[in-house]
PDB file of N, CA and C in Angstrom:
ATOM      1  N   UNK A   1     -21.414  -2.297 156.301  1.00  0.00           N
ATOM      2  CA  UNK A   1     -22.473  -1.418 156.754  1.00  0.00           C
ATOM      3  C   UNK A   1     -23.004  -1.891 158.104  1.00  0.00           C
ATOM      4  N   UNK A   2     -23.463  -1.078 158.762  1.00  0.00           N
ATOM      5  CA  UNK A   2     -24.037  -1.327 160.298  1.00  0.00           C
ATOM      6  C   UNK A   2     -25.635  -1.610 159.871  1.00  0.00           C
ATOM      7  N   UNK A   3     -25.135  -2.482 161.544  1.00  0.00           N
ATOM      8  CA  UNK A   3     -26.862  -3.528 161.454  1.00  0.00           C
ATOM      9  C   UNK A   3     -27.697  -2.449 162.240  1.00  0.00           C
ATOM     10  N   UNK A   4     -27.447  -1.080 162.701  1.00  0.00           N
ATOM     11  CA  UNK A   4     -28.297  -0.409 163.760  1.00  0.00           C
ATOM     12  C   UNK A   4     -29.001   0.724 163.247  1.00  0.00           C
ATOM     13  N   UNK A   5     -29.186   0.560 161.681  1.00  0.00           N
ATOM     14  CA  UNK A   5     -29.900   1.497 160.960  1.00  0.00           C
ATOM     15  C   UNK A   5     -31.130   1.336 160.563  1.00  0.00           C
ATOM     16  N   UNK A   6     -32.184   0.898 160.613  1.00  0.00           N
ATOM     17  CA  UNK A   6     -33.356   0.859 159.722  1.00  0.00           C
ATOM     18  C   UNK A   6     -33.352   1.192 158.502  1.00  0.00           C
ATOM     19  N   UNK A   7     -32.930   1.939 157.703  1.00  0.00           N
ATOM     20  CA  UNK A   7     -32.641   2.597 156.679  1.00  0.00           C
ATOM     21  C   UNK A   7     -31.949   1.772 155.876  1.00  0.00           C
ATOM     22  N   UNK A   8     -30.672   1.301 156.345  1.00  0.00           N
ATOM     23  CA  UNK A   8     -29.638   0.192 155.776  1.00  0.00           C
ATOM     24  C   UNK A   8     -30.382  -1.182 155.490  1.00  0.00           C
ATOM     25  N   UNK A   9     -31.549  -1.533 155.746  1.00  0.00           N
ATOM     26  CA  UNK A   9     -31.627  -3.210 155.780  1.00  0.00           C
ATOM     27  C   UNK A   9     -32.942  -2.766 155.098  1.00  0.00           C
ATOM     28  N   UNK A  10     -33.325  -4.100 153.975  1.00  0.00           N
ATOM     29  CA  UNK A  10     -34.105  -3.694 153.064  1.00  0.00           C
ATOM     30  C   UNK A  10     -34.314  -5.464 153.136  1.00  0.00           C
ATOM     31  N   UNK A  11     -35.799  -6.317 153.089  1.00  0.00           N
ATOM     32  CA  UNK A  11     -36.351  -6.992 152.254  1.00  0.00           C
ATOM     33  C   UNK A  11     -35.096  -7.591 151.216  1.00  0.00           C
ATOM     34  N   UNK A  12     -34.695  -9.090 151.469  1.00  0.00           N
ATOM     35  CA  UNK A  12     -34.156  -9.449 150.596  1.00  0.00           C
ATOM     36  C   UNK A  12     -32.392  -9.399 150.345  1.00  0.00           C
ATOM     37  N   UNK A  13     -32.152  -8.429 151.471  1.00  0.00           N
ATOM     38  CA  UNK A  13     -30.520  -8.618 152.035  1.00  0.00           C
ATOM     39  C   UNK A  13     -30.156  -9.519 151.902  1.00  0.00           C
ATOM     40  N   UNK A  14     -28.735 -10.168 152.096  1.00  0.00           N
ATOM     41  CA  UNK A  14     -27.933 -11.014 152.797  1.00  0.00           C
ATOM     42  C   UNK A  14     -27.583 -10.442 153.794  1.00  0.00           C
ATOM     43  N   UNK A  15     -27.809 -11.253 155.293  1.00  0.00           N
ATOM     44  CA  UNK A  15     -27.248 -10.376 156.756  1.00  0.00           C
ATOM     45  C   UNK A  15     -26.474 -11.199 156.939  1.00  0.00           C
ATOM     46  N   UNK A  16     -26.145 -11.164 158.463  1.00  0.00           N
ATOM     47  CA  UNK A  16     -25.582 -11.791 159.696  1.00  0.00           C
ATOM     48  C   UNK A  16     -26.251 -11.419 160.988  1.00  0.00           C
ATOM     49  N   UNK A  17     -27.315 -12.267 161.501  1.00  0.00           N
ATOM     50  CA  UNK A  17     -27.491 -11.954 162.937  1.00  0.00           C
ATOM     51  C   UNK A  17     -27.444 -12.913 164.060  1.00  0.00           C
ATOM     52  N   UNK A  18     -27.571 -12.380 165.053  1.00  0.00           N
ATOM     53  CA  UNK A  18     -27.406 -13.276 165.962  1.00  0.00           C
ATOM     54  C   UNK A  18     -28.439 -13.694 166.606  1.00  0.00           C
ATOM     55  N   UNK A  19     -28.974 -14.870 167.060  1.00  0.00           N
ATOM     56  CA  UNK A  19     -29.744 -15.079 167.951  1.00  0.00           C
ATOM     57  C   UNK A  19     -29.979 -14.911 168.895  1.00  0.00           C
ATOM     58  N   UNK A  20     -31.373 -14.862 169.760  1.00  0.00           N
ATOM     59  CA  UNK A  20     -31.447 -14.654 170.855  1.00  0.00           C
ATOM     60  C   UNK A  20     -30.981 -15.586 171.714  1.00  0.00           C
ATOM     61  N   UNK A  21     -30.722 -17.181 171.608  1.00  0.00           N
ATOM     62  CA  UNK A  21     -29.785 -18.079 172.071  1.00  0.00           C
ATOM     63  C   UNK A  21     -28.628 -18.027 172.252  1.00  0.00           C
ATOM     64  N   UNK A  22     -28.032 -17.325 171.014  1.00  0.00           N
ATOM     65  CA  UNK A  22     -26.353 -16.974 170.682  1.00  0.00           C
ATOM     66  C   UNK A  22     -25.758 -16.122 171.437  1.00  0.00           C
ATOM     67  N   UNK A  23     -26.780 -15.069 171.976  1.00  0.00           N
ATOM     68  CA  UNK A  23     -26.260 -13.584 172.449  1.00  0.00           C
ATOM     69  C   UNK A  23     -24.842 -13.846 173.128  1.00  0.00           C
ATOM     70  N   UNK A  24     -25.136 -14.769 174.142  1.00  0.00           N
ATOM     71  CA  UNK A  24     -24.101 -14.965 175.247  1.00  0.00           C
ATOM     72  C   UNK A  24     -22.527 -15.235 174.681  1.00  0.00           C
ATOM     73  N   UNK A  25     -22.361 -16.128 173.507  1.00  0.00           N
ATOM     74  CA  UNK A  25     -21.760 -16.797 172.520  1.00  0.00           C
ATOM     75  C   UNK A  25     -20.861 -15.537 171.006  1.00  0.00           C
ATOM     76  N   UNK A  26     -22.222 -14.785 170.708  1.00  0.00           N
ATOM     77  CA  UNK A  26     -22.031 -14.251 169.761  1.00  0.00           C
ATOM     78  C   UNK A  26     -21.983 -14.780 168.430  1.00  0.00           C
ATOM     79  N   UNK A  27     -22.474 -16.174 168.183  1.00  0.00           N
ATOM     80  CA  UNK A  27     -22.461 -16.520 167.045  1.00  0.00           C
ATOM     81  C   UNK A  27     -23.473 -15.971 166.442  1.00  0.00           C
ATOM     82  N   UNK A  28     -23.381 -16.013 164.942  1.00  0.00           N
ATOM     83  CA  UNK A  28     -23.648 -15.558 164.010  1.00  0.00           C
ATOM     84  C   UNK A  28     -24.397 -16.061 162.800  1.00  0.00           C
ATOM     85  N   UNK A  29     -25.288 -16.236 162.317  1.00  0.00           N
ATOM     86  CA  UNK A  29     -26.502 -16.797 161.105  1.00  0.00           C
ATOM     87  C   UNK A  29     -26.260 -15.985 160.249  1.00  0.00           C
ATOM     88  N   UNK A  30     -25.513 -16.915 159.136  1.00  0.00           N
ATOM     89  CA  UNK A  30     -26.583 -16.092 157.758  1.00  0.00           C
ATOM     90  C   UNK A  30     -27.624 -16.184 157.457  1.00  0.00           C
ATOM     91  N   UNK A  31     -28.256 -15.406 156.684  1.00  0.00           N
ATOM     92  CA  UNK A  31     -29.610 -15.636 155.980  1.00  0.00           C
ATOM     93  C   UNK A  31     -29.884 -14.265 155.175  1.00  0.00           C
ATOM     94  N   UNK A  32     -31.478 -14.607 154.640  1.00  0.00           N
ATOM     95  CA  UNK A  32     -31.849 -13.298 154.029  1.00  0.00           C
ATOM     96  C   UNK A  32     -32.828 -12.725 154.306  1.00  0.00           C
ATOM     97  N   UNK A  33     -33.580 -11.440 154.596  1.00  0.00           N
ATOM     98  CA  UNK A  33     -34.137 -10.750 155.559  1.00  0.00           C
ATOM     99  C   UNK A  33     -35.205 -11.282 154.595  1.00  0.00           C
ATOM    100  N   UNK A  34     -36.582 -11.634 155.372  1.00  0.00           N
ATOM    101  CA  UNK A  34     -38.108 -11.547 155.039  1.00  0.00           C
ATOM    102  C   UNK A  34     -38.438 -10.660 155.427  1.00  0.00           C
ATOM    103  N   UNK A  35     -38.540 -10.038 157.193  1.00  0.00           N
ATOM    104  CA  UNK A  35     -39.328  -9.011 157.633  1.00  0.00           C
ATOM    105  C   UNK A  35     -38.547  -8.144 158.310  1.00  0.00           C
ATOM    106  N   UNK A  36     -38.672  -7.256 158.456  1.00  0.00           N
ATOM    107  CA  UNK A  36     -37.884  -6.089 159.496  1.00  0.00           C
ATOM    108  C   UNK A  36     -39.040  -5.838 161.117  1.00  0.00           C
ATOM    109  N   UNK A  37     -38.857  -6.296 161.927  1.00  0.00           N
ATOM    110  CA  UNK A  37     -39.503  -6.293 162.966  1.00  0.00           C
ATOM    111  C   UNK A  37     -39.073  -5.148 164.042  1.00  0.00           C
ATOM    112  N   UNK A  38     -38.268  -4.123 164.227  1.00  0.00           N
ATOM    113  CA  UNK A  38     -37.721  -3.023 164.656  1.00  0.00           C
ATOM    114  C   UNK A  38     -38.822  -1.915 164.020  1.00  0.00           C
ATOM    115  N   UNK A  39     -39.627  -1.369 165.454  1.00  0.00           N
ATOM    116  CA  UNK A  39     -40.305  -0.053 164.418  1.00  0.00           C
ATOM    117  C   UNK A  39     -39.677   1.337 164.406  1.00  0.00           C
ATOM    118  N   UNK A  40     -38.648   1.467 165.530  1.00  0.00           N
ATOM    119  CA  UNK A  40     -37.526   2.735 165.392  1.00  0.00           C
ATOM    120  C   UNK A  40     -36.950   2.722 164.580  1.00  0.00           C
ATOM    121  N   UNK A  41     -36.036   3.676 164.177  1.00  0.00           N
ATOM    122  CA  UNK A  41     -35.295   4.111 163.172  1.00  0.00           C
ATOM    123  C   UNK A  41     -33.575   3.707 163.220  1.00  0.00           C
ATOM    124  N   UNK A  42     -33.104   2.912 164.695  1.00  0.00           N
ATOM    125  CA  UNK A  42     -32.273   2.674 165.213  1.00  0.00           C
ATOM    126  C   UNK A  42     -32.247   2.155 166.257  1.00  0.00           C
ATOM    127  N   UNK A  43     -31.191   0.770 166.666  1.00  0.00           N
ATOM    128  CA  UNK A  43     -31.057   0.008 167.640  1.00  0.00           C
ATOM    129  C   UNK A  43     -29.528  -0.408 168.075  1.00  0.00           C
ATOM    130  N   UNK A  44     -28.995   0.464 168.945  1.00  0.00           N
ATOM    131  CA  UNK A  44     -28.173   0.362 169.812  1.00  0.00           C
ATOM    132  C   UNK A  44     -27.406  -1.635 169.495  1.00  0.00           C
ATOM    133  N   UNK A  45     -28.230  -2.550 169.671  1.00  0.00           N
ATOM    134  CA  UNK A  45     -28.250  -3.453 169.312  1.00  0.00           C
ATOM    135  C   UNK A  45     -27.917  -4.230 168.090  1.00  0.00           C
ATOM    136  N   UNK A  46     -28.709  -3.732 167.169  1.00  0.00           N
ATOM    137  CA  UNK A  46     -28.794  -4.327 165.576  1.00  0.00           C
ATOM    138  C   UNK A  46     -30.844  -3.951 165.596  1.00  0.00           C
ATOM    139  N   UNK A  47     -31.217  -3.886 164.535  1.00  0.00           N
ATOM    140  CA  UNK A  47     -32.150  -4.193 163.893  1.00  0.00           C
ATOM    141  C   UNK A  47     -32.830  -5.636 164.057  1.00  0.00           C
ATOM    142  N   UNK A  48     -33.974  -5.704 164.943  1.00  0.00           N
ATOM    143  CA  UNK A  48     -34.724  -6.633 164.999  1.00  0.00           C
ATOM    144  C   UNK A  48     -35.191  -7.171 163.596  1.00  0.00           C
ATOM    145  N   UNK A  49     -34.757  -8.887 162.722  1.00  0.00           N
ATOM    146  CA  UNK A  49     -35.286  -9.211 161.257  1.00  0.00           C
ATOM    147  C   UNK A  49     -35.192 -10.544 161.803  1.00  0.00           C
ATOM    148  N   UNK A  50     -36.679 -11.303 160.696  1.00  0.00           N
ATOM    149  CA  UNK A  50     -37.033 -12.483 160.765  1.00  0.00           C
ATOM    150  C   UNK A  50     -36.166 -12.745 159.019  1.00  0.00           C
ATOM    151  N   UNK A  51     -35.688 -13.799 158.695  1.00  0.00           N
ATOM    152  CA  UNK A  51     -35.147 -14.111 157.943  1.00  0.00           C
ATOM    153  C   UNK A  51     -36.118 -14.968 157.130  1.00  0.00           C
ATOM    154  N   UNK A  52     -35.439 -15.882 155.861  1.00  0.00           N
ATOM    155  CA  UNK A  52     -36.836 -16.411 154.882  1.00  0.00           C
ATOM    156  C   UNK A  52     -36.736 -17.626 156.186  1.00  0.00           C
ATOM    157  N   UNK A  53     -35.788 -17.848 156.603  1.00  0.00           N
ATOM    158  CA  UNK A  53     -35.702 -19.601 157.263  1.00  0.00           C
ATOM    159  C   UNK A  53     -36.681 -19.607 158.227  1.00  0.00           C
ATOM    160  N   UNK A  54     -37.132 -18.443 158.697  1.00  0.00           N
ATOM    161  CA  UNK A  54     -37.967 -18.244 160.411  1.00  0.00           C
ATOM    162  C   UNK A  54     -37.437 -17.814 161.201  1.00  0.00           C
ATOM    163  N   UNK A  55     -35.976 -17.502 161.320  1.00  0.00           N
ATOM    164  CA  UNK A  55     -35.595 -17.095 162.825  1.00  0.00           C
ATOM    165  C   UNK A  55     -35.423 -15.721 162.609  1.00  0.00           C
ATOM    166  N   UNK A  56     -35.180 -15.246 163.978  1.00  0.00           N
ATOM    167  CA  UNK A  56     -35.660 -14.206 164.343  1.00  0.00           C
ATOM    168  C   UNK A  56     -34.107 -13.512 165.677  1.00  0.00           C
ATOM    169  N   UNK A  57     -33.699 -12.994 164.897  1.00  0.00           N
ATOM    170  CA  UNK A  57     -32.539 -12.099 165.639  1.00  0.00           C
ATOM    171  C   UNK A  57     -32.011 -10.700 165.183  1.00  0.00           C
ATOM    172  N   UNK A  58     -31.016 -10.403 166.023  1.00  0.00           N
ATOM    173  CA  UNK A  58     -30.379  -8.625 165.796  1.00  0.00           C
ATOM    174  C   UNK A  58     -29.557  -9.087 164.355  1.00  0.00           C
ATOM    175  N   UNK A  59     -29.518  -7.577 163.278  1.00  0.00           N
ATOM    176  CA  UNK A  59     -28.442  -7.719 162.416  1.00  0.00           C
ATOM    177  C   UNK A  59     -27.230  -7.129 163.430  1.00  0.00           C
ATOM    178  N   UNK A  60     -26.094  -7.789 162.915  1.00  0.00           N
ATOM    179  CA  UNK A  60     -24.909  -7.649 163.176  1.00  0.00           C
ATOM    180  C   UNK A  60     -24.018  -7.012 161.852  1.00  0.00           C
ATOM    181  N   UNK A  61     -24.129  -7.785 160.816  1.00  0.00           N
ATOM    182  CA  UNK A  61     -23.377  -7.688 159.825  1.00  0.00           C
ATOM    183  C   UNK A  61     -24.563  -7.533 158.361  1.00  0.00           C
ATOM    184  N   UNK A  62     -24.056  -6.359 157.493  1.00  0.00           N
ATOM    185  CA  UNK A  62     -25.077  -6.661 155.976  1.00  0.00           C
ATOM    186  C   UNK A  62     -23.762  -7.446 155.405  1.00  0.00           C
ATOM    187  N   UNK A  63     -24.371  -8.440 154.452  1.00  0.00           N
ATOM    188  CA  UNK A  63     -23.416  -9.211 153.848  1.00  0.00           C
ATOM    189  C   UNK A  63     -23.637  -8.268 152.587  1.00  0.00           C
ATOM    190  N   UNK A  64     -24.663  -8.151 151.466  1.00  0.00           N
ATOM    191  CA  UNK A  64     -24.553  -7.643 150.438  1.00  0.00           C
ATOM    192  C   UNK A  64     -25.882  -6.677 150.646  1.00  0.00           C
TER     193      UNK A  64
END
């Protein structure tokens, strides 16, 4: 599933995003979504989410 939906990412996911450090790189974090920080409905990008760990990047990938 695509990370550029609002709709798709829910509280409690497993993602993949990337950091704002990574961009250049493209690496990739797992984690699991705490907050959804994107207030559109869609991002060209990925979906702005803070994860439980603290960080704070685009989804790329829903894991589950």
């Amino acid at each position: 599933m695509s990370g550029t939906k609002r709709t798709n990412i829910k509280p409690g996911l497993q993602v993949r995003i990337v950091l704002k450090s990574d961009q250049r790189t493209g690496k990739l974090t797992d984690g699991i979504v705490k907050d959804i920080l994107t207030k559109s409905a869609t991002h060209p990008h990925g979906i702005k989410v803070r994860l439980q760990s603290g960080q704070v990047g685009r989804v790329k990938e829903i894991v589950s």
